[in-house]
Protein backbone atom coordinates (compact mmCIF):
# COMPACT_ATOMS: atom_id res chain seq x y z
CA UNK A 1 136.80 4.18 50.98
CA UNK A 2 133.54 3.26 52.51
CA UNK A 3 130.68 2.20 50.97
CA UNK A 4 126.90 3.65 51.48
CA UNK A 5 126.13 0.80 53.23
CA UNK A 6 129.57 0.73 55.25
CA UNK A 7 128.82 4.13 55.93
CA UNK A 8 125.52 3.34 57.11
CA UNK A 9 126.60 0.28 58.71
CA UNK A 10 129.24 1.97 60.92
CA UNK A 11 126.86 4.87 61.57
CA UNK A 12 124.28 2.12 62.93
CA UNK A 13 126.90 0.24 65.24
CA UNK A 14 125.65 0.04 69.02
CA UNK A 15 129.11 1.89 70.06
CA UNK A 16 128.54 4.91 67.64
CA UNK A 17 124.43 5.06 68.56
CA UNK A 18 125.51 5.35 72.44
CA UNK A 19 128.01 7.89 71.89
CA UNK A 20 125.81 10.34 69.94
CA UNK A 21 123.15 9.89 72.50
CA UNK A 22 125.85 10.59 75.07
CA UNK A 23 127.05 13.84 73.41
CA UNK A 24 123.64 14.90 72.43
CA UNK A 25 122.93 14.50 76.57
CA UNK A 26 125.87 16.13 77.21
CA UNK A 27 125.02 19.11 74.71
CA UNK A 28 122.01 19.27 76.42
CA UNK A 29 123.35 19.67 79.68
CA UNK A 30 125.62 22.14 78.75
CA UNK A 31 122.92 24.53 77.41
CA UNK A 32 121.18 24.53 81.04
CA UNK A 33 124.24 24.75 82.88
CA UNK A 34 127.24 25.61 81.05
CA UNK A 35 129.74 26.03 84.11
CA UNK A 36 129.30 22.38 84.22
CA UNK A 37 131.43 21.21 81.60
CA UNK A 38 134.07 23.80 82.32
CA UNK A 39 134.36 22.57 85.73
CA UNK A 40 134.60 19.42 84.43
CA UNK A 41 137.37 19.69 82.01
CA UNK A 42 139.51 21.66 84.99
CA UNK A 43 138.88 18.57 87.01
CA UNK A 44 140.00 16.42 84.72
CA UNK A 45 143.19 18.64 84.03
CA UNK A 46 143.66 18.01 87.64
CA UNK A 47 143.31 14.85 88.01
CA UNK A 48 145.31 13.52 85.57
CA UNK A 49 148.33 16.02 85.57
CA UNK A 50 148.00 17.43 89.26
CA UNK A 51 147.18 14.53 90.81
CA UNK A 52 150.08 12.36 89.88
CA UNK A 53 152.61 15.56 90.94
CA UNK A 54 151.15 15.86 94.37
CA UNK A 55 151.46 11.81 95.27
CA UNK A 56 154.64 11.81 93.88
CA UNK A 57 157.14 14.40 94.95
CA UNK A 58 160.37 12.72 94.08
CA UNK A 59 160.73 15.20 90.42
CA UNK A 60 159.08 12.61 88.12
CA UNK A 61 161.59 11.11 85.91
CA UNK A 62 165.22 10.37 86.45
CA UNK A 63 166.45 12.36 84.00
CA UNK A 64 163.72 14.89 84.92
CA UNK A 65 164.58 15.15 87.97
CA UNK A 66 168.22 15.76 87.50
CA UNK A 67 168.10 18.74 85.34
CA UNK A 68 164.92 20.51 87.41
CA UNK A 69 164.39 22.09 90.82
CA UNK A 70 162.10 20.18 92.91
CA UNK A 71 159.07 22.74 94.60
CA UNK A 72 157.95 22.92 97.84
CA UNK A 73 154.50 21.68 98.40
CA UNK A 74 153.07 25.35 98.80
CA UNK A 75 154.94 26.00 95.45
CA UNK A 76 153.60 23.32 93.39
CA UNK A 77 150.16 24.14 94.85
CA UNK A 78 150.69 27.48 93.71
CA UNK A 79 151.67 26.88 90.39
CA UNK A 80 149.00 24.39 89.93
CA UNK A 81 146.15 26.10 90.59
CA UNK A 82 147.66 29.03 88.69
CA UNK A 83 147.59 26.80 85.87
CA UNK A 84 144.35 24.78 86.13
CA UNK A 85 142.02 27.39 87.59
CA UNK A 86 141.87 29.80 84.76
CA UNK A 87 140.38 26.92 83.11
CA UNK A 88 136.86 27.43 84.10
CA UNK A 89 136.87 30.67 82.21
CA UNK A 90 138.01 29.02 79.05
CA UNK A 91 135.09 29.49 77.20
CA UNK A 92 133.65 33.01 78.44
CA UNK A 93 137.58 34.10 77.75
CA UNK A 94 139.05 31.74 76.00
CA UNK A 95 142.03 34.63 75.16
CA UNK A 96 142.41 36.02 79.01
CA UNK A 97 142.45 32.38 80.29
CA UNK A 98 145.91 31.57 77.43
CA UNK A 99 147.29 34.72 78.44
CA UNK A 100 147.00 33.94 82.52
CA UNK A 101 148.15 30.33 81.76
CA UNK A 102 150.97 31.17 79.69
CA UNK A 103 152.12 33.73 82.36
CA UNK A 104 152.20 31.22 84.96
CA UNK A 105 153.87 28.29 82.56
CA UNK A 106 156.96 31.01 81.62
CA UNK A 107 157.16 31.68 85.93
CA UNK A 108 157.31 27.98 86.72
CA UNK A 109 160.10 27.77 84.04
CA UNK A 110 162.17 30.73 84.84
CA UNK A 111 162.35 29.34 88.21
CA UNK A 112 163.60 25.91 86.87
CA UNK A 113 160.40 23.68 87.39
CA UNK A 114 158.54 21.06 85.77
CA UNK A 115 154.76 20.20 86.16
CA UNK A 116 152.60 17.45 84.47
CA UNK A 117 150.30 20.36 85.02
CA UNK A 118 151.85 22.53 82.10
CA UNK A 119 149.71 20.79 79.64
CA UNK A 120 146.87 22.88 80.71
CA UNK A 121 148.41 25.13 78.57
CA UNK A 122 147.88 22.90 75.71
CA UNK A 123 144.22 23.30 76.39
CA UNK A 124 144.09 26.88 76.58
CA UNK A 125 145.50 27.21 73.03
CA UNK A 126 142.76 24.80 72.07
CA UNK A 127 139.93 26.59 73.57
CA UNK A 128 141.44 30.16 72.33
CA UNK A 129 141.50 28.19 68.70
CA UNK A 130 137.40 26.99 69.37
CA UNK A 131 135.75 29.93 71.02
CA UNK A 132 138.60 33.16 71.15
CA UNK A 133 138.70 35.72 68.44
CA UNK A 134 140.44 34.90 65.55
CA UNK A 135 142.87 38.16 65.62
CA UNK A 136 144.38 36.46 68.86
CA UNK A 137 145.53 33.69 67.25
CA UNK A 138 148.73 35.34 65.46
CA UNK A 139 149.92 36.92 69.23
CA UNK A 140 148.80 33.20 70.83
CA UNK A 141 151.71 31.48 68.29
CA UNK A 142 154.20 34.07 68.74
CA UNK A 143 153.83 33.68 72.50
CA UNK A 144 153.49 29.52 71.92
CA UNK A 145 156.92 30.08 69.63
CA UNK A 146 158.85 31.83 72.72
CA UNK A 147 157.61 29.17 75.20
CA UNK A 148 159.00 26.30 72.88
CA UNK A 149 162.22 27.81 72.94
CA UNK A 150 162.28 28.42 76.44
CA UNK A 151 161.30 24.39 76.82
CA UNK A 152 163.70 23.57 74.18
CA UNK A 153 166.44 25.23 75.91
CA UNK A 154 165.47 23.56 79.11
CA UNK A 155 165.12 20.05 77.73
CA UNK A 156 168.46 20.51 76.24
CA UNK A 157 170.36 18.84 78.59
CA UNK A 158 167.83 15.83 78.86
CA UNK A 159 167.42 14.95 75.09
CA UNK A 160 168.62 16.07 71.92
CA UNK A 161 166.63 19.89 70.90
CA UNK A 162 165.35 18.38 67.56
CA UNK A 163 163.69 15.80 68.82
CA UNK A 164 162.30 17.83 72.04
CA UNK A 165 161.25 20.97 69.36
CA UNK A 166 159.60 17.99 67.00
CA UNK A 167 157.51 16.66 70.09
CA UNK A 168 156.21 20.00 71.31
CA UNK A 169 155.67 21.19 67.94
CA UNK A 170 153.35 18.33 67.38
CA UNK A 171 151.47 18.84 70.12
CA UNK A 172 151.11 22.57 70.11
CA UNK A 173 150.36 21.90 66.21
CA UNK A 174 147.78 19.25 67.27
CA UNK A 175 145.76 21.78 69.74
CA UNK A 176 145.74 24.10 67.21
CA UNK A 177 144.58 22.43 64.37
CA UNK A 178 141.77 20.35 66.54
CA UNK A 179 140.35 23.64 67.91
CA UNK A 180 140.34 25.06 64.50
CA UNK A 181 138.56 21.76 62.81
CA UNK A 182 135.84 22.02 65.50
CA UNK A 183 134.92 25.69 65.11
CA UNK A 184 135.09 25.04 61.20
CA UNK A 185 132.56 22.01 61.72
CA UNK A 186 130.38 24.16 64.11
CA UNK A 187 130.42 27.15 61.53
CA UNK A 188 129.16 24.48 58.90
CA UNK A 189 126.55 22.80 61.17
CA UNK A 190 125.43 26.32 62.51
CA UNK A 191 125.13 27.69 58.61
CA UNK A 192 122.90 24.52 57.70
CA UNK A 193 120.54 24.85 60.72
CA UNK A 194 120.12 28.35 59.50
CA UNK A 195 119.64 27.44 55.72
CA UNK A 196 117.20 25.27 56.60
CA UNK A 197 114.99 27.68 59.09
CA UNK A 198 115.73 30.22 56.12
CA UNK A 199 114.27 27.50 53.42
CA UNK A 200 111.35 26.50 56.15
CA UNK A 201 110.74 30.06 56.45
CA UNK A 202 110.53 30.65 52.65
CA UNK A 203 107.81 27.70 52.42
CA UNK A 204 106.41 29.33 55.07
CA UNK A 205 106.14 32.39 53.27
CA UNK A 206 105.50 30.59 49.75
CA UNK A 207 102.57 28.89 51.09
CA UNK A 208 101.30 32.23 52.47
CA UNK A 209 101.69 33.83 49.26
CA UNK A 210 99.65 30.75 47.60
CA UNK A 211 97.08 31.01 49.84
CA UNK A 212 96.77 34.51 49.75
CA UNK A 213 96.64 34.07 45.86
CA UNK A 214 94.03 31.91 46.03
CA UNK A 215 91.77 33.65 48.40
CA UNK A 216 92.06 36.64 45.74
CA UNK A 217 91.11 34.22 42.92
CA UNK A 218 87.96 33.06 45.27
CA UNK A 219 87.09 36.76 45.82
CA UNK A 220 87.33 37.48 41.88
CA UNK A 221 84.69 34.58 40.97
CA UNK A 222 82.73 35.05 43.85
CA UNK A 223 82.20 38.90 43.05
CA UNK A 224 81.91 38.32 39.05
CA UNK A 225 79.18 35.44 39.87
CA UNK A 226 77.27 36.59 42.85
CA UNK A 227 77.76 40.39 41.70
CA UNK A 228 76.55 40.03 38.17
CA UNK A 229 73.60 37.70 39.27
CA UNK A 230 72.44 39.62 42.26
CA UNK A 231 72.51 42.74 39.69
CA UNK A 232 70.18 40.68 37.06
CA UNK A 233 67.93 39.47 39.64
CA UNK A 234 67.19 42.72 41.78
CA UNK A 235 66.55 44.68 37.97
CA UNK A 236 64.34 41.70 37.37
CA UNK A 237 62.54 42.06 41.00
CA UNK A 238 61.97 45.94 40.10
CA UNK A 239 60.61 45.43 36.47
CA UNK A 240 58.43 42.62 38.12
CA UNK A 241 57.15 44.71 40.95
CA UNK A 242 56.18 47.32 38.55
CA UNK A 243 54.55 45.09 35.71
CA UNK A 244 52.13 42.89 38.35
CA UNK A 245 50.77 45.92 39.01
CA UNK A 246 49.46 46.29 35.31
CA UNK A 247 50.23 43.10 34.00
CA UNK A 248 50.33 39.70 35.82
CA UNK A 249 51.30 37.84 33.28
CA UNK A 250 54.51 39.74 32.58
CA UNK A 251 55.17 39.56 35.98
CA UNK A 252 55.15 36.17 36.61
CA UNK A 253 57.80 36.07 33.44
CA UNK A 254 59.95 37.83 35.83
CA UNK A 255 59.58 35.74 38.31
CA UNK A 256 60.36 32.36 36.40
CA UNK A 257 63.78 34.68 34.72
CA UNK A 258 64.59 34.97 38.83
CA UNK A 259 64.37 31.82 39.47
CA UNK A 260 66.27 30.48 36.23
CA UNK A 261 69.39 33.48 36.97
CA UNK A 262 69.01 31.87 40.83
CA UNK A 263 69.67 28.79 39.27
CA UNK A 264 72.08 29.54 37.33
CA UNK A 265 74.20 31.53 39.70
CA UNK A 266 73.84 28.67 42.35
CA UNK A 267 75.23 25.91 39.72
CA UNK A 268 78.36 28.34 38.59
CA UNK A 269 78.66 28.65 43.24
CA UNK A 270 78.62 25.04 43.31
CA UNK A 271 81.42 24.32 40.36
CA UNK A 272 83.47 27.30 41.54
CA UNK A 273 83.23 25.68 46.05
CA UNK A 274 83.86 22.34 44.39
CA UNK A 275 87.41 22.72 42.89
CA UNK A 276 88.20 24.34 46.16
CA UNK A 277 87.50 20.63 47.67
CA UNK A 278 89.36 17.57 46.73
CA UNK A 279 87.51 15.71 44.55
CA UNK A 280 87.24 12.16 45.29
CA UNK A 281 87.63 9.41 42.71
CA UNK A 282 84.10 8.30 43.05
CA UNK A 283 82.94 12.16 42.64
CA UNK A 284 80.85 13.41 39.76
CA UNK A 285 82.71 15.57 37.27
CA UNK A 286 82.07 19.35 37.29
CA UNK A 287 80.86 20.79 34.22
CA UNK A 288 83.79 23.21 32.09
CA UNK A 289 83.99 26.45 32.95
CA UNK A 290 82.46 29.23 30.63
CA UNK A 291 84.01 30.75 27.69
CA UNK A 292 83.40 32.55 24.74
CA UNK A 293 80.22 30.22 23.66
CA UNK A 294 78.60 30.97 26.81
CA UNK A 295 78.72 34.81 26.25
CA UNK A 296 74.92 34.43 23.65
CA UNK A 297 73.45 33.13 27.23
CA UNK A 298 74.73 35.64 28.72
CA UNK A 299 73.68 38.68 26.82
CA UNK A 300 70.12 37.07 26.56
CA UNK A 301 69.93 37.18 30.53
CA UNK A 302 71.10 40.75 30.32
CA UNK A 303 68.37 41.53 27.69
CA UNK A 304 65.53 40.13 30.03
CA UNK A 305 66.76 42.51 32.61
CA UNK A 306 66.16 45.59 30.75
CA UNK A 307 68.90 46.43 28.50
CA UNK A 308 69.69 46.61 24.57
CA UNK A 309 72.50 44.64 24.12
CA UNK A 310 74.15 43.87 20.53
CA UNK A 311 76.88 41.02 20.44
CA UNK A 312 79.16 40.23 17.58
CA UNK A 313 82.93 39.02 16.98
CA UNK A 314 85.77 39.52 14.63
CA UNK A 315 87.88 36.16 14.43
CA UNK A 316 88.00 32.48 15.30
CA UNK A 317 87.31 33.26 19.27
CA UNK A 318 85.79 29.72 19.36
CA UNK A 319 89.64 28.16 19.38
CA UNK A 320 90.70 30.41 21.79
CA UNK A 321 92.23 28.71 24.66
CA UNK A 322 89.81 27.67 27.48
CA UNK A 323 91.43 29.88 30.15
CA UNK A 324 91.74 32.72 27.94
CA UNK A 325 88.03 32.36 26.89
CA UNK A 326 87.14 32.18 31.04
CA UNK A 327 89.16 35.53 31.09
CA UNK A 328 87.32 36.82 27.68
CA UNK A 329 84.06 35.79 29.55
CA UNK A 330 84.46 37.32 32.96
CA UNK A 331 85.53 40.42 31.58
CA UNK A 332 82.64 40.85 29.76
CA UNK A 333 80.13 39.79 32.18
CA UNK A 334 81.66 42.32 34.84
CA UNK A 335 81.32 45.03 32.18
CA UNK A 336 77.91 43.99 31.22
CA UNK A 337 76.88 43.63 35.16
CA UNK A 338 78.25 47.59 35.58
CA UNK A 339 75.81 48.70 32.72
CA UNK A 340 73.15 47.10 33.66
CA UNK A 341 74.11 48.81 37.45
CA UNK A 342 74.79 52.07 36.39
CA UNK A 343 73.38 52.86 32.92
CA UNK A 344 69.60 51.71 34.27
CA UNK A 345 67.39 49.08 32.01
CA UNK A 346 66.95 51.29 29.67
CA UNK A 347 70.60 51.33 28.07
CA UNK A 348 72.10 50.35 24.70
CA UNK A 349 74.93 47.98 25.06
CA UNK A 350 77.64 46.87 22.55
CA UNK A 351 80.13 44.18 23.28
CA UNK A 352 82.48 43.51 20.55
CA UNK A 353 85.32 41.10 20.42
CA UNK A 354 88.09 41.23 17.84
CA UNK A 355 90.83 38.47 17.40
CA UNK A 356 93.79 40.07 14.87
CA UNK A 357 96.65 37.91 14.90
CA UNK A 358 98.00 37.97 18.47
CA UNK A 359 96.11 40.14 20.10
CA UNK A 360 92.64 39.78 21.53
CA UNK A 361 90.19 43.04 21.82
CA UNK A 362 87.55 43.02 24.11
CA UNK A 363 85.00 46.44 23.96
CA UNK A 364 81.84 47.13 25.84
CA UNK A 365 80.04 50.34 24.68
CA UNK A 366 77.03 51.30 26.71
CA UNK A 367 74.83 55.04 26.19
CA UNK A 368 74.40 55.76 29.79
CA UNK A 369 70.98 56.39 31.47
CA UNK A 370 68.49 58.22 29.02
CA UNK A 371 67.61 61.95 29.52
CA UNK A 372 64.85 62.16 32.01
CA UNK A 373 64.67 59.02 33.64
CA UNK A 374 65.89 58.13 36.84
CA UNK A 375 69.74 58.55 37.74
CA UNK A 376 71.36 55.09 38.72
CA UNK A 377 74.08 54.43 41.06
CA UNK A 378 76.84 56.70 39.71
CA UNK A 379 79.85 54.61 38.36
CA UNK A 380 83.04 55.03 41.20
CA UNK A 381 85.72 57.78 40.61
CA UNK A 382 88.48 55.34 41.27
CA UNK A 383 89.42 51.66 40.22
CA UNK A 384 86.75 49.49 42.24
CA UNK A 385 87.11 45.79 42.66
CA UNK A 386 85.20 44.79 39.69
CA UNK A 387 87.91 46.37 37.79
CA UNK A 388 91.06 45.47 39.50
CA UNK A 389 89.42 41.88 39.32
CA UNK A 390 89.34 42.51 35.21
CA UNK A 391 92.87 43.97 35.07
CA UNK A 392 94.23 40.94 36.74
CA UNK A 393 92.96 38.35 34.81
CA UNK A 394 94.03 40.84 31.77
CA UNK A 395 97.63 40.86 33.51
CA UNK A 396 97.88 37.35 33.28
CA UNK A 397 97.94 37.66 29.74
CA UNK A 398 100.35 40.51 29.35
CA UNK A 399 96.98 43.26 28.57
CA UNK A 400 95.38 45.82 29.88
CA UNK A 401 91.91 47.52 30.58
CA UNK A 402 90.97 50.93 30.39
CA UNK A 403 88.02 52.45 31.39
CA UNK A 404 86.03 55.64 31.00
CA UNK A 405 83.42 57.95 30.45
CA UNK A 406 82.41 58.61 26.46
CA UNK A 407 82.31 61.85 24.66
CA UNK A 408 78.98 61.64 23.51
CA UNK A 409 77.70 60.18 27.03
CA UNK A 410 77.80 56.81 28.52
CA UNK A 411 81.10 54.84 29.34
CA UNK A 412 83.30 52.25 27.56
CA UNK A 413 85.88 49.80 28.46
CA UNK A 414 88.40 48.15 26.31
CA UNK A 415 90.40 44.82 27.48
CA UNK A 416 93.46 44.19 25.31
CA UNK A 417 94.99 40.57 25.94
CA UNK A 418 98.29 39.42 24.42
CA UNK A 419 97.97 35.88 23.13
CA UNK A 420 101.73 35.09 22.00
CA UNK A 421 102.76 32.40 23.98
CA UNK A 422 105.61 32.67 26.66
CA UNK A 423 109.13 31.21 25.68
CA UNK A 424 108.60 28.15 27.59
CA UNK A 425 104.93 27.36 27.11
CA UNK A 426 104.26 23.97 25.93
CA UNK A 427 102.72 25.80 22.94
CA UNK A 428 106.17 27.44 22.06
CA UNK A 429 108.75 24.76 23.14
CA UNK A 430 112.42 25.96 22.95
């Protein structure tokens, strides 16, 4: 057997490279004008089996000759074109071209001829094979079978009717069998083209998918960043407004609280736009993305804006992983924000996290707006995107978050995270 490099060898050899281009020209052809080929093919059937008929007339062979009739010009003509014409349709009707060809072959011999032409038929039964129906092929032998007889019989008296039925087997086997192997190798070619449009399509569709996924994760941090911030800021502006008015100094506090939540909320833009770039080598490194440490700065900034907030935790959160503690910390500053939006300044706030074992409990209590005082924005009926954002990131952890109004007034959430590790985590190798 060949070698890779025979293989590859062979493959590269100026005879092989020509004939590939030649049949990839041809296929091309053949695509843009596919009576050409057939047309072709019948041509060539006459030219090498009509042909040699019509400039000799004296029977062929000696022994040929002997044991056929001889046809008038007219007749051979006849039988000829009976027998190459169909040809052209070999392909649009592969089966109705055999069947026409084989009708005319079993005339020619009843009357006692013989025709270089006759291996037209041979062709038929190989484009029947390639491009006919597969249910024809059991009525194409059985007709093939009679018409070897009928030859046999014939031939009898010229050579011995095992070796005759041996030839014509052979060929009629060979026609067969080569029309089959090329529709098998089509089949096989056709069914990889198509794998590999279905796999293209499928990265198609998988980078679609990723992108998509992305652009949801951008939306998240963009609303938990600019929507938190925006909320701090704009309470700020209001409590400013109002305390110039009596007191400047506690006004220009607000201000300098604006401009440090700006600040802040401009660096946590620029981290969040730069891992959406590709970092160069020579680039500086972006700072770590917050976690449960971060959530004491967070509270304070809430606290300037207004409300009461207490903070405390049950458990080691500290050695919580850092993408967990990004999803402990988002959570809580889009609950936090939503107080702060719809409970007014003048809230009570409780955020409580509780690590037990495996699972990771993240509450945020707030009182509502007091009695009397102006009604803020009410909270939405139905899941907005501040809290689809929270129950994804809570998905990706196997939890859950529920939200709702309290019994005695004002409205809680609860996250619920699941920190086992997944069978084939690095943290839980199998």
């Amino acid at each position: 057997m060949l070698s890779s490099a025979g293989l590859d060898e062979l493959w590269s050899h100026p005879l092989v490279t020509r004939l590939s281009s030649l049949g990839r020209r041809m296929r091309r052809m053949d695509r843009t004008r596919p009576w050409a080929l057939d047309t072709s093919v019948a041509l060539g059937v006459f030219l090498a089996t009509c042909l040699p008929d019509l400039l000799h007339t004296d029977g062929g062979p000696p022994a040929l000759a002997t044991a056929f009739n001889a046809l008038p010009l007219a007749g051979m003509l006849a039988f000829q074109a009976g027998l190459v014409l169909p040809l052209l349709g070999r392909r649009r009707a592969p089966s109705l071209t055999f069947a026409l060809i084989a009708a005319v072959f079993l005339a020619q011999w009843a009357v006692g001829a013989w025709m270089r032409a006759d291996a037209a038929l041979l062709v038929a039964l190989y484009s029947l094979a390639l491009h006919g129906r597969l249910r024809h092929l059991p009525w194409a032998c059985a007709t093939m079978a009679g018409v070897l007889a009928l030859v046999v019989l014939r031939l009898s008296a010229v050579v011995s009717p095992g070796d005759a039925l041996f030839s014509l087997f052979s060929a009629v086997t060979a026609a067969l069998a080569l029309g089959l192997a090329v529709r098998i190798r089509r089949s096989q070619l056709a069914g990889l083209r198509e794998h590999a449009a279905r796999l293209e399509v499928e990265r198609d569709q998988r980078t679609k998918l990723a992108a998509a996924d992305e652009r949801a994760r951008v939306a998240r941090e963009m609303h938990d960043i600019v929507g938190h911030n925006l909320s701090v800021i704009i309470t700020l502006a209001d409590g400013g407004a109002y305390a110039s008015r009596h007191s400047p100094q506690r006004g220009s506090q607000a201000l300098e609280l604006i401009a440090e939540t700006g600040r802040q909320a401009l660096g946590e833009l620029r981290r969040m736009l730069g891992l959406l770039r590709e970092q160069a080598d020579d680039a500086p490194r972006l700072s770590p993305q917050p976690g449960v440490p971060e959530l004491d700065a967070l509270c304070t900034r809430i606290r300037t804006a207004g409300p009461e907030v207490v903070y405390r935790t049950s458990g080691e959160v500290d050695t919580l992983d850092p993408g967990i503690q990004l999803t402990v910390y988002r959570i809580a500053q889009e609950a936090l924000t939503n107080a702060l939006k719809h409970a007014g300044a003048l809230t009570h706030v409780q955020l409580a996290l509780e690590l037990s074992g495996t699972r990771l409990r993240v509450r945020v209590d707030d009182t509502g707006p007091p009695p009397g005082g102006d009604a803020p924005p009410a909270r939405p009926a139905g899941p907005g995107h501040g809290l689809a954002g929270m129950r994804e990131r809570a998905a990706l952890y196997r939890g859950t978050v529920t939200a709702g109004p309290r019994p005695g007034g004002g409205w809680t959430l609860v996250a619920d995270l699941d920190l086992t590790p997944l069978p084939d985590s690095p943290e839980n190798p199998s």
